[in-house]
Protein backbone atom coordinates (compact mmCIF):
# COMPACT_ATOMS: atom_id res chain seq x y z
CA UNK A 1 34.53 -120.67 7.92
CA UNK A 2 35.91 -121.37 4.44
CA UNK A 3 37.72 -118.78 2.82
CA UNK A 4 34.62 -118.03 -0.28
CA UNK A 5 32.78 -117.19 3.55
CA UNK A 6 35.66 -115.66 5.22
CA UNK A 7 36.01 -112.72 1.62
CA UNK A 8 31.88 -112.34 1.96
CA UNK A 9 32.42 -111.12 5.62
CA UNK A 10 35.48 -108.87 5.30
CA UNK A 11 33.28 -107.55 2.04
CA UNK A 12 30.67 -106.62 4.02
CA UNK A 13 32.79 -105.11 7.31
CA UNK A 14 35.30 -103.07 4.58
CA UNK A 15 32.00 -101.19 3.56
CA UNK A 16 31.74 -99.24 6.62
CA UNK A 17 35.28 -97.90 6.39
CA UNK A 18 35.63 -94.33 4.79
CA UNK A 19 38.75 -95.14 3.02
CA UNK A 20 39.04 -96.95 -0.13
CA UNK A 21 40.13 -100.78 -0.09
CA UNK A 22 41.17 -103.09 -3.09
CA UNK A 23 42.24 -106.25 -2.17
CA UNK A 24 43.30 -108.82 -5.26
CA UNK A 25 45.16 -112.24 -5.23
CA UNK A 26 48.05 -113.79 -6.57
CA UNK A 27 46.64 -113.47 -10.26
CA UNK A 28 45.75 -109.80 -9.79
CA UNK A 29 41.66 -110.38 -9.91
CA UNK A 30 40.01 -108.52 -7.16
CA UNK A 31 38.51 -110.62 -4.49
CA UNK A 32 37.26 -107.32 -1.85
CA UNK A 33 36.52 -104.19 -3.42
CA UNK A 34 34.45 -101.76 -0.55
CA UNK A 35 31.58 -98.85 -1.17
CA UNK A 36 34.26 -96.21 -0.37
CA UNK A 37 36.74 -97.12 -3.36
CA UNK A 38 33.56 -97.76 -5.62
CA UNK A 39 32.46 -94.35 -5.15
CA UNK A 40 36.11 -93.04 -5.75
CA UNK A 41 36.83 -94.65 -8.80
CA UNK A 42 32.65 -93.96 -10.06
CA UNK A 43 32.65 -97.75 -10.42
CA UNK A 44 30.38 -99.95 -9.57
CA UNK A 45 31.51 -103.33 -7.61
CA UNK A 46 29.76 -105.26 -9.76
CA UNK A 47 32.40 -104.63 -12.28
CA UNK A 48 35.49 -105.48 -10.78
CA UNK A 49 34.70 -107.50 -8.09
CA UNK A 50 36.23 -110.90 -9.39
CA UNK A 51 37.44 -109.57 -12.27
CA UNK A 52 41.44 -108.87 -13.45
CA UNK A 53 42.59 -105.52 -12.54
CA UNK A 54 43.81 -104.72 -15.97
CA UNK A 55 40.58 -105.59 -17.80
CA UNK A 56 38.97 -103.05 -15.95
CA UNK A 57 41.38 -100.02 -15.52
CA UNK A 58 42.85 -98.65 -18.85
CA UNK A 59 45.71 -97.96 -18.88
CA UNK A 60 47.67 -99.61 -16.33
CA UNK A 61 50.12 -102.20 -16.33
CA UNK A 62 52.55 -103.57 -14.17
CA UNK A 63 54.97 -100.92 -13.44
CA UNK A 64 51.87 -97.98 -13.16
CA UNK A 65 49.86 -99.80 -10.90
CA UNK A 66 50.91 -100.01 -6.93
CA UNK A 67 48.97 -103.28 -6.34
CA UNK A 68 50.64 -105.17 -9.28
CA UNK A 69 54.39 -103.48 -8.19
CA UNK A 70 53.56 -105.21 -4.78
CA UNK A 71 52.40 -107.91 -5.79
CA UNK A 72 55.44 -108.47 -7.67
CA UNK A 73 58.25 -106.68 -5.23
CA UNK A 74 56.49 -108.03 -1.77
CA UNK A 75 57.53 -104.84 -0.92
CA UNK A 76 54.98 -102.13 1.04
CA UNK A 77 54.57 -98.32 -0.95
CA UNK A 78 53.35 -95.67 1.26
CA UNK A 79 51.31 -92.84 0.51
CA UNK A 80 51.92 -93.06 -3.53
CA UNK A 81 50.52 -90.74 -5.51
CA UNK A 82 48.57 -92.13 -8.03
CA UNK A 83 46.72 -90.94 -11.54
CA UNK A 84 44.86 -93.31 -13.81
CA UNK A 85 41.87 -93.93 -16.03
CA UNK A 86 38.86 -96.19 -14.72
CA UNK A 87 36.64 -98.06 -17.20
CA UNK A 88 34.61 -95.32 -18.46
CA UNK A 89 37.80 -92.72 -19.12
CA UNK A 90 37.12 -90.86 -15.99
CA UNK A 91 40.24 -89.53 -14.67
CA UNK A 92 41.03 -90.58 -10.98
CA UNK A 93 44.08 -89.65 -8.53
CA UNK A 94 44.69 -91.08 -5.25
CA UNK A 95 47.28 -91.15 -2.74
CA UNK A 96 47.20 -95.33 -1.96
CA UNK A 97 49.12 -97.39 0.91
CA UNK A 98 49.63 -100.84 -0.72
CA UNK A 99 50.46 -103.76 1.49
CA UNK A 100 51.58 -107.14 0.09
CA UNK A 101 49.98 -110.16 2.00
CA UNK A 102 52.28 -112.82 2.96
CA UNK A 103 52.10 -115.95 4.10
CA UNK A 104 54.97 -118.52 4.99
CA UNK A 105 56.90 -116.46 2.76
CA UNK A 106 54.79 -116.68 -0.48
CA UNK A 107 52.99 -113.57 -1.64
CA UNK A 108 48.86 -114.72 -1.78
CA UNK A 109 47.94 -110.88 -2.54
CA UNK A 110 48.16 -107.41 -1.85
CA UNK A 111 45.83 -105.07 0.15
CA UNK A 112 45.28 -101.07 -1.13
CA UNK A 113 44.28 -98.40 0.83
CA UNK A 114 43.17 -95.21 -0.99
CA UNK A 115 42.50 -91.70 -0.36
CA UNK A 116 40.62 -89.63 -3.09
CA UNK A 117 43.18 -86.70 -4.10
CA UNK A 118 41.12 -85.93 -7.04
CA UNK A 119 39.55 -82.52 -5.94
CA UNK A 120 42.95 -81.59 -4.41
CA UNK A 121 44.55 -82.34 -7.39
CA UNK A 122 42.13 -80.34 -9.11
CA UNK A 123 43.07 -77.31 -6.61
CA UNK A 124 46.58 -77.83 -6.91
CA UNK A 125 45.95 -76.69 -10.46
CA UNK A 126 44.68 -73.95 -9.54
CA UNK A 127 47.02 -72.64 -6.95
CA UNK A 128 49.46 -73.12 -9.78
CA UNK A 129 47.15 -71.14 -12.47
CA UNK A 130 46.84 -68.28 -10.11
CA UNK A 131 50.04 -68.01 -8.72
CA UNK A 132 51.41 -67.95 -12.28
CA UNK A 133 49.00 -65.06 -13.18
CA UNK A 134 50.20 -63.07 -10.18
CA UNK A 135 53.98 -63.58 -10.50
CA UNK A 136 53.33 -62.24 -14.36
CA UNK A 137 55.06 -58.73 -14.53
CA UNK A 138 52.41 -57.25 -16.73
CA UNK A 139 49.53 -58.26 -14.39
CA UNK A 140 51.30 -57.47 -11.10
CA UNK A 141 51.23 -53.70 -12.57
CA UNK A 142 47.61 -53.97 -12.88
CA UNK A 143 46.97 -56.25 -9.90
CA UNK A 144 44.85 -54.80 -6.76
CA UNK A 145 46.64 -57.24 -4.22
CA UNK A 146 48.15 -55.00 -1.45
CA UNK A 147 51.91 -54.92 -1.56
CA UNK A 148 53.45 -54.40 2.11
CA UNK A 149 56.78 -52.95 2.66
CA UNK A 150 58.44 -51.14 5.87
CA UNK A 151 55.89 -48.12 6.14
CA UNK A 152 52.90 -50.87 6.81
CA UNK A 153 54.96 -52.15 9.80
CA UNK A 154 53.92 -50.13 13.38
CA UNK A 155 55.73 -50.62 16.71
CA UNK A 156 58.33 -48.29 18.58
CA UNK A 157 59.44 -51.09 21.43
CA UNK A 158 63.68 -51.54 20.82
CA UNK A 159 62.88 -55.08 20.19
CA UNK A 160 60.50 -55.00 17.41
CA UNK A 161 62.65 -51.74 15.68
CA UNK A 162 65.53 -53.97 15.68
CA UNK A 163 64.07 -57.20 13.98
CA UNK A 164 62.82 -54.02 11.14
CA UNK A 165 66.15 -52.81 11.18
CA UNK A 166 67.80 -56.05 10.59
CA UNK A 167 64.90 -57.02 7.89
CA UNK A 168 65.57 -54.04 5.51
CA UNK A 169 69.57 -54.69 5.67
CA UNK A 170 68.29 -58.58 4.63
CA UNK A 171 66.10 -56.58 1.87
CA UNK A 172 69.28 -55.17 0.22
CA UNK A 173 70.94 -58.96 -0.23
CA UNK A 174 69.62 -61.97 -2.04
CA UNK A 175 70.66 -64.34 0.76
CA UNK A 176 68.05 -66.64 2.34
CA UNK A 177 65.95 -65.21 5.51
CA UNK A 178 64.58 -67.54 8.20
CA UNK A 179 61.73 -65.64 9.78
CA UNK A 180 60.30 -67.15 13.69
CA UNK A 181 57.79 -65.84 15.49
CA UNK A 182 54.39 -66.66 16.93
CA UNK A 183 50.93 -66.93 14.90
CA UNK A 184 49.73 -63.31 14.19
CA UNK A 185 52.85 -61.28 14.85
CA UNK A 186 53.38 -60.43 11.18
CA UNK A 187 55.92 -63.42 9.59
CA UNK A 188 53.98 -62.42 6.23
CA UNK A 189 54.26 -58.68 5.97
CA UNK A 190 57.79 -58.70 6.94
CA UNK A 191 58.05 -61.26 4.04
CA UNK A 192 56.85 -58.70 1.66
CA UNK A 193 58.53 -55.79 2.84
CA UNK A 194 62.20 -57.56 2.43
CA UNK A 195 60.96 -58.34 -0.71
CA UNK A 196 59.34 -55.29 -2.14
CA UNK A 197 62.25 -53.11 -0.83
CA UNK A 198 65.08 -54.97 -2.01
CA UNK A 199 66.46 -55.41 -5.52
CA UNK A 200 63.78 -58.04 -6.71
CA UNK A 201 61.10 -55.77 -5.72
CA UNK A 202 59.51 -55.98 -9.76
CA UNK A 203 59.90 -59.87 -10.11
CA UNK A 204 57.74 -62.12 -8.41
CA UNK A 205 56.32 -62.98 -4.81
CA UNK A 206 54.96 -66.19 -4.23
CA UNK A 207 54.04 -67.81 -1.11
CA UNK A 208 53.10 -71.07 -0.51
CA UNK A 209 51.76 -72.38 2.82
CA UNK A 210 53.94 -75.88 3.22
CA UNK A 211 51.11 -77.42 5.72
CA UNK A 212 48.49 -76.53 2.85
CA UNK A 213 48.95 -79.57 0.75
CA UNK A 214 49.89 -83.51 1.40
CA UNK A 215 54.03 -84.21 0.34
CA UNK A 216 52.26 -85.95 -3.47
CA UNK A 217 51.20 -82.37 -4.28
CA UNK A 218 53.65 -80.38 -2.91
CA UNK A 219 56.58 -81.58 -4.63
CA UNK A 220 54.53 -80.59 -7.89
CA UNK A 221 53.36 -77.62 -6.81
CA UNK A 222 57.13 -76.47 -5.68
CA UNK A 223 59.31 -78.09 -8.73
CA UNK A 224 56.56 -78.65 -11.46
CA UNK A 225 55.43 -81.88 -13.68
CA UNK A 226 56.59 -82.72 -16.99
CA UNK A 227 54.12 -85.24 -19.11
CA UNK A 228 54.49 -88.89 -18.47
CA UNK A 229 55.99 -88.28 -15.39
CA UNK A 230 52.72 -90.07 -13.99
CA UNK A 231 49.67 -91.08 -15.44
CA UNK A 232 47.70 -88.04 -16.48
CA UNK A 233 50.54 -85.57 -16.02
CA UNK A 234 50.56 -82.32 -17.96
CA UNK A 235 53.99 -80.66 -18.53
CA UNK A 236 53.78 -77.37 -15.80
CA UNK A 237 56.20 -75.28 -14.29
CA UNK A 238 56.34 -75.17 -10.68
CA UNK A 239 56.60 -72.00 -7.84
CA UNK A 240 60.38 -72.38 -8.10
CA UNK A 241 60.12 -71.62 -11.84
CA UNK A 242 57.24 -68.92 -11.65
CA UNK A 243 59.61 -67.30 -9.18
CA UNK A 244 62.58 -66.99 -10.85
CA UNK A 245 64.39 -63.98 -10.24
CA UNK A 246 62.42 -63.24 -7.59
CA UNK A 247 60.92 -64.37 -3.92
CA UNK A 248 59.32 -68.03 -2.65
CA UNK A 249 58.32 -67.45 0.67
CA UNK A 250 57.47 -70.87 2.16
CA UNK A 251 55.28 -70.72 4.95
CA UNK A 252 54.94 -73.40 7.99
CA UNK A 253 58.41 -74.93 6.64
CA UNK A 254 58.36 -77.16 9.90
CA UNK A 255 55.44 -79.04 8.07
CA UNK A 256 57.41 -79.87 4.96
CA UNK A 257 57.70 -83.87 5.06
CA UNK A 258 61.49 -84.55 6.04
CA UNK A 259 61.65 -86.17 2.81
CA UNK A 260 60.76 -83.30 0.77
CA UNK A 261 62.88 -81.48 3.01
CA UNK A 262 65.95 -83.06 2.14
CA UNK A 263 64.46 -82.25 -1.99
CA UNK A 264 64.51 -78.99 -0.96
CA UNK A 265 68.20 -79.00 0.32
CA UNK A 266 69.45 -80.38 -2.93
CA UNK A 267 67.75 -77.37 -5.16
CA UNK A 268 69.38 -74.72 -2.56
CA UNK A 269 72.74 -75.87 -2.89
CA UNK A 270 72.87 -77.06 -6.95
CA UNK A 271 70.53 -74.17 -8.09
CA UNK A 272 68.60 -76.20 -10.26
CA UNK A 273 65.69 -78.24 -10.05
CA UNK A 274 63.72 -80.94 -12.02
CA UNK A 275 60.68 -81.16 -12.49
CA UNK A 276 59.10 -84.35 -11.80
CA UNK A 277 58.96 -87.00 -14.54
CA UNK A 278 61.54 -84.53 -16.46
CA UNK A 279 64.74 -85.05 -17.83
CA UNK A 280 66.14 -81.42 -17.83
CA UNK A 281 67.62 -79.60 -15.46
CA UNK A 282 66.30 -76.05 -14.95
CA UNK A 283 69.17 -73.74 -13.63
CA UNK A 284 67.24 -71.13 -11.12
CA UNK A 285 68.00 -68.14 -9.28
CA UNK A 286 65.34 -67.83 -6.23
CA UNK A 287 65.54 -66.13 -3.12
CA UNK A 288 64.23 -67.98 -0.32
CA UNK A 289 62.57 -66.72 2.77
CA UNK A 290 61.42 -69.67 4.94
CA UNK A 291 59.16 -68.85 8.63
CA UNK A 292 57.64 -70.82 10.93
CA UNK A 293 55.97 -70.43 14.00
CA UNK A 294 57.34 -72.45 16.23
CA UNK A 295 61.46 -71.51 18.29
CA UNK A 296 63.58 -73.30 15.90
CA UNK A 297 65.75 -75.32 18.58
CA UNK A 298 62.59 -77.38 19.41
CA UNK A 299 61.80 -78.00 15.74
CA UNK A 300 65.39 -79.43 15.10
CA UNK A 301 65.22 -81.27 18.65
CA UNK A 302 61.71 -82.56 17.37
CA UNK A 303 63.14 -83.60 14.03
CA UNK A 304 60.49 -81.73 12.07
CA UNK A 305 63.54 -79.34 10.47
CA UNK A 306 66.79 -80.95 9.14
CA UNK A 307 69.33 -79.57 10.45
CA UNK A 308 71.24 -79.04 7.27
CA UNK A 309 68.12 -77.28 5.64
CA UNK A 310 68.10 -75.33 8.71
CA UNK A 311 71.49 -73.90 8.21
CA UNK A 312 71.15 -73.41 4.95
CA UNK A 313 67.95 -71.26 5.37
CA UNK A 314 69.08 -69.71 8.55
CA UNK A 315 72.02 -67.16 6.47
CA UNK A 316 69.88 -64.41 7.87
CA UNK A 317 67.71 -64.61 10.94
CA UNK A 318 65.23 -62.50 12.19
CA UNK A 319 63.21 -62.90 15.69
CA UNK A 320 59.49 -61.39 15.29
CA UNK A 321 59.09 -60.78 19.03
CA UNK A 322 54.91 -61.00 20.36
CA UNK A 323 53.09 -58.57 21.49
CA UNK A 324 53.46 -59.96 24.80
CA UNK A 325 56.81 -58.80 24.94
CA UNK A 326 56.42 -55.16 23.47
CA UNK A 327 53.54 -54.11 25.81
CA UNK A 328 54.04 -50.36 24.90
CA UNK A 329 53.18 -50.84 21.40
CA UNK A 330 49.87 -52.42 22.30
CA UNK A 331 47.39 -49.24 22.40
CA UNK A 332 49.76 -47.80 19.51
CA UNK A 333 48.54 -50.34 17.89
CA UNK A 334 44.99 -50.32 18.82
CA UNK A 335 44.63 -46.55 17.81
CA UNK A 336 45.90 -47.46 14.11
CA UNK A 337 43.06 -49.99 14.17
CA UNK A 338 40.46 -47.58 15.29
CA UNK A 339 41.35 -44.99 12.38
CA UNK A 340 41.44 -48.20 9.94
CA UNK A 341 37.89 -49.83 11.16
CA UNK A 342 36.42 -46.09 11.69
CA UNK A 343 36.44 -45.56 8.10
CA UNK A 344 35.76 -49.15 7.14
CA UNK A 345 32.46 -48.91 9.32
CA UNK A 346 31.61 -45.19 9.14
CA UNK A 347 32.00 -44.96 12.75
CA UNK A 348 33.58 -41.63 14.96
CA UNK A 349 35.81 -43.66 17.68
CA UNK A 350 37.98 -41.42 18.68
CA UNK A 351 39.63 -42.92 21.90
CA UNK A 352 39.96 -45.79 24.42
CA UNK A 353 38.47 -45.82 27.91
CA UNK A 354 40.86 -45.92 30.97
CA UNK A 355 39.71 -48.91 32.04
CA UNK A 356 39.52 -50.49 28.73
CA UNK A 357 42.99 -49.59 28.25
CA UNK A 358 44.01 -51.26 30.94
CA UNK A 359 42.28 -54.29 30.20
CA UNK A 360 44.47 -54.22 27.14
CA UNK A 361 47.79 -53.96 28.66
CA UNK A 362 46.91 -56.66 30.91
CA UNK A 363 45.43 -59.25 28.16
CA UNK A 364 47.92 -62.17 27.30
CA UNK A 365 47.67 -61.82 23.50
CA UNK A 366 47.82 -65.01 22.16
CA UNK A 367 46.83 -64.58 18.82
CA UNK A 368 49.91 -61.57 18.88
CA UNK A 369 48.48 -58.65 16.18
CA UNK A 370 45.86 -60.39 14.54
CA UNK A 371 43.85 -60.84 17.96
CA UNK A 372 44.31 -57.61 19.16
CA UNK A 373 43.26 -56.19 15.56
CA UNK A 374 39.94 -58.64 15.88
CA UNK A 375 39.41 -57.16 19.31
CA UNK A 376 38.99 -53.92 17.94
CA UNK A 377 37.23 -54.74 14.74
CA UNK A 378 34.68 -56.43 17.42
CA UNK A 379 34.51 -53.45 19.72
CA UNK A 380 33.60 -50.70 16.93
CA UNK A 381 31.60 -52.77 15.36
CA UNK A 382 29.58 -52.95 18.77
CA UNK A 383 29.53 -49.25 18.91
CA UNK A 384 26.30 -47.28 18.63
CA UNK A 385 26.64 -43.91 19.72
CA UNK A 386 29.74 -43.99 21.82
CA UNK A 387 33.05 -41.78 20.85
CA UNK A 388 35.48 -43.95 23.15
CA UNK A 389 35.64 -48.04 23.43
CA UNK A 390 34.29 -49.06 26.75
CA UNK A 391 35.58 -52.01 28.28
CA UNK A 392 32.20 -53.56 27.88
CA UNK A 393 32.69 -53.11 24.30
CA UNK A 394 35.62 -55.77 24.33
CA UNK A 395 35.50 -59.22 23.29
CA UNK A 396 38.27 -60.28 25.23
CA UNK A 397 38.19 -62.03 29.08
CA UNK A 398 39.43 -60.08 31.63
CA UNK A 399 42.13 -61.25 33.32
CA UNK A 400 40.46 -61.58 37.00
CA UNK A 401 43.68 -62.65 38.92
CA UNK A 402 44.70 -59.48 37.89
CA UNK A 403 41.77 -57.42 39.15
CA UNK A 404 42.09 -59.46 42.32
CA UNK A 405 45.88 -58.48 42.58
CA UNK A 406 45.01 -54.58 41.65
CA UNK A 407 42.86 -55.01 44.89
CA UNK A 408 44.47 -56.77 47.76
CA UNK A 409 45.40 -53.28 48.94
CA UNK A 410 42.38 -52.10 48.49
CA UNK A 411 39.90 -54.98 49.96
CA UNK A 412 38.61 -55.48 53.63
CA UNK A 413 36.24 -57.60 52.93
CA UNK A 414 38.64 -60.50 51.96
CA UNK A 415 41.13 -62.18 54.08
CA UNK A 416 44.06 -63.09 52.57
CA UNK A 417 43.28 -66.95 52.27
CA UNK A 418 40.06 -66.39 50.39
CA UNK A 419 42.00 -63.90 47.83
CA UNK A 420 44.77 -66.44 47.66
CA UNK A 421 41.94 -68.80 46.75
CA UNK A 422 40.14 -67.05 44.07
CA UNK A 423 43.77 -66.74 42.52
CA UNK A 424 43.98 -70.25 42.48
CA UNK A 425 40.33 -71.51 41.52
CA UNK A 426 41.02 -68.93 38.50
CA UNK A 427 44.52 -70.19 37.32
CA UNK A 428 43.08 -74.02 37.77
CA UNK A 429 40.19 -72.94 35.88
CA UNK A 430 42.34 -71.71 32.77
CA UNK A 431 44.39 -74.10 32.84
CA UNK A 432 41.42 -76.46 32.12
CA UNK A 433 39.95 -74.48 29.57
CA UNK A 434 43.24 -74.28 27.49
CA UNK A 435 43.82 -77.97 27.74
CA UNK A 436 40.46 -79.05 27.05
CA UNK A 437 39.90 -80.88 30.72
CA UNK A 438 43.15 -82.76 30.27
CA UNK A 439 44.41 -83.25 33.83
CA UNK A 440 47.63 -84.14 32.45
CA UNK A 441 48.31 -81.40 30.23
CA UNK A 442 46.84 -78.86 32.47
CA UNK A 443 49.18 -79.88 35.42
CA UNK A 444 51.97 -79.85 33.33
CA UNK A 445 51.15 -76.49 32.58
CA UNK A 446 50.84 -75.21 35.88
CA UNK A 447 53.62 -77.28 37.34
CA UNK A 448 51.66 -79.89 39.67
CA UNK A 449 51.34 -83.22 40.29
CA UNK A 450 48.80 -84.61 38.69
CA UNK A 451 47.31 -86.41 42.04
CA UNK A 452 47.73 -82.87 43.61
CA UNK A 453 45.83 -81.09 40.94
CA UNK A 454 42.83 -83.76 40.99
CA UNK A 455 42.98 -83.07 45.15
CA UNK A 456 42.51 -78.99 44.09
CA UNK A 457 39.72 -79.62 41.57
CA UNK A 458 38.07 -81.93 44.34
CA UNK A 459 38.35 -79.99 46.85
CA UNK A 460 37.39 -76.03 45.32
CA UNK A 461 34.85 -78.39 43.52
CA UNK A 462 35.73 -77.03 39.80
């Protein structure tokens, strides 16, 4: 196969792949050029197939365009953000892996592989637009966005009182709070509350979800752009700027790339950042609060959190502990729901069933708050007639090895080896479900061999 032959086929193979590819030689004319970067750049291959890259895309030149830089370095650029203008003015932004292509040292071309940013780009914009129009002091005053502080919060278990306790001493300090606890405990609202109840309580709060948006847009989003940082970029502040003198609360901060990470150090301890493409540097006076979900000794193990962003963040600490572990504020909870979704749906629910309490207590909650708050948004909702919640009523599965352990005192018409092997078939069972079928996972999870578990499944025939 000669190598006119050899192009044709790759040509016709590249079209079937979603991502974008532009390959060019040597001399920068584009030899494979698929369907997905066609439709990217609103091109057609007809024009640029075989044609020099820079008689087709305005404005770009040998320091602005990734395939040219690596065609000239030899060296590889990973996900680079990129913003330029294709023949017909269109604006287009990408995030691109270039790869040179090398042979017996000589450089015969470079590969690109493209993802279309452009829509993100476009919401990035918008994140920026509104969050600049909420951390306004004028329009906060007028704003209907509910504002939670310390009243909004609901438990009496010593645990939970003391992670309150400690977060309205952090409310009267500007140093940085590192907030862990598991999805749907209430990271968010103790965010606010620290914030609304401490001394920055009229500047603004803006929170920004660090797993939201790839590392290209997230440095922008967080430190701003200044024009001709990039092709097509518009001078903007960032969230650091929009939240001077007041609160960034950055969400998922285990997701930050370790890169950006490291960024993100630098403004902390200089207190100043620069926007990208600028010149200037922009003294600021932010107070971070930083949560994640996940216990923060496996994140640093992991290396998803540097350590010395981690220590930085971590002045104040504060444990949200699950509902899991604060059992007695679980129908406490679920009565503050009932008033809240009785007048939402125009319903009389005045109390929970015995047995649907216990069904409650015994539930392993975990989605924390937000699941138990769903379970009784679910159960009114399913109400007709009814003044208390039934267990019937709730959209939640029983926990049966704990009905089966509730009756082994009770029972004579089970011996003790066909209790003992419901109580397996039904941990086995869950086990399966929560790891999707993985045998692996699912005897790591309940402590097995993974020979032993296949044995169990084989022989209960599960």
């Amino acid at each position: 196969m000669n190598t006119k032959d050899y192009i044709k086929l790759m040509q016709n193979i590249l079209h079937y792949i979603e991502d974008g590819i532009h390959v060019i030689d040597n001399e920068g004319n584009t030899v494979v050029y698929n369907k997905a970067m066609a439709e990217l750049e609103h091109m057609k291959e007809t024009e640029v197939l075989n044609k020099n890259l820079l008689d087709i895309f305005n404005g770009l030149d040998e320091e602005t365009s990734t395939l040219l830089k690596v065609l000239k370095s030899g060296e590889i650029i990973k996900d680079k953000k990129q913003t330029y203008l294709n023949k017909y003015k269109n604006e287009i932004t990408t995030v691109n892996t270039t790869i040179p292509i090398i042979e017996n040292g000589k450089t015969l071309g470079a590969i690109e592989i493209s993802k279309d940013i452009t829509k993100m780009k476009e919401l990035s914009e918008e994140i920026l637009t509104l969050h600049r129009e909420k951390s306004n002091p004028k329009k906060i005053i007028q704003s209907n966005i509910k504002k939670y502080t310390f009243e909004n919060i609901i438990g009496e278990s010593e645990t939970f009182k003391n992670a309150i306790l400690l977060a309205k001493k952090a409310s009267q300090t500007p140093a940085p709070v590192f907030i862990y606890g598991e999805t749907g405990t209430g990271k968010e609202l103790f965010s606010q509350s620290i914030h609304y109840e401490g001394v920055r309580k009229n500047k603004a709060f803006i929170a920004q979800n660090c797993a939201a948006l790839p590392e290209s847009l997230l440095e922008g989003i967080l430190f701003g752009t200044e024009k001709g940082g990039f092709t097509g970029a518009i001078s903007r502040p960032g969230l650091f700027e929009q939240a001077n003198k007041g609160t960034l609360l950055l969400d998922e901060i285990n997701s930050m790339p370790i890169e950006l990470q490291a960024k993100l150090l630098r403004v902390l301890q200089e207190g100043y950042i620069r926007r990208i493409g600028g010149m200037k540097d922009i003294p600021i006076d932010v107070r971070i609060i930083a949560i994640t979900n996940e216990e923060p000794n496996k994140l640093l193990k992991e290396n998803k959190l540097r350590k010395d962003l981690y220590y930085r963040l971590n002045v104040i600490s504060i444990y949200i502990p699950s509902l899991n572990e604060r059992e007695e504020d679980i129908i406490l909870l679920a009565d503050y729901f009932i008033k809240k979704y009785n007048k939402k749906l125009n319903k009389n629910v005045k109390c929970i069933d015995k047995k649907a309490k216990k069904a409650l207590l015994n539930h392993k909650w975990h989605g924390n708050i937000r699941e138990l708050e769903n379970t009784i948004y679910s159960a009114i909702s399913m109400i007709d007639y009814e003044e208390s919640i039934q267990i019937e009523h709730l959209n939640i599965q029983i926990n049966k090895s704990e009905n089966i352990k509730n009756n082994i005192n009770t029972s004579n018409e089970k011996c003790l080896d066909e209790l003992l092997k419901e109580i397996e078939v039904d941990f086995i069972t869950r086990a399966l479900i929560n790891n999707k079928k993985n045998i692996t996972k699912s005897a790591e999870q309940l402590g097995l061999k993974r020979q032993t578990l296949q044995h169990k499944i084989k022989k209960y025939n599960i």
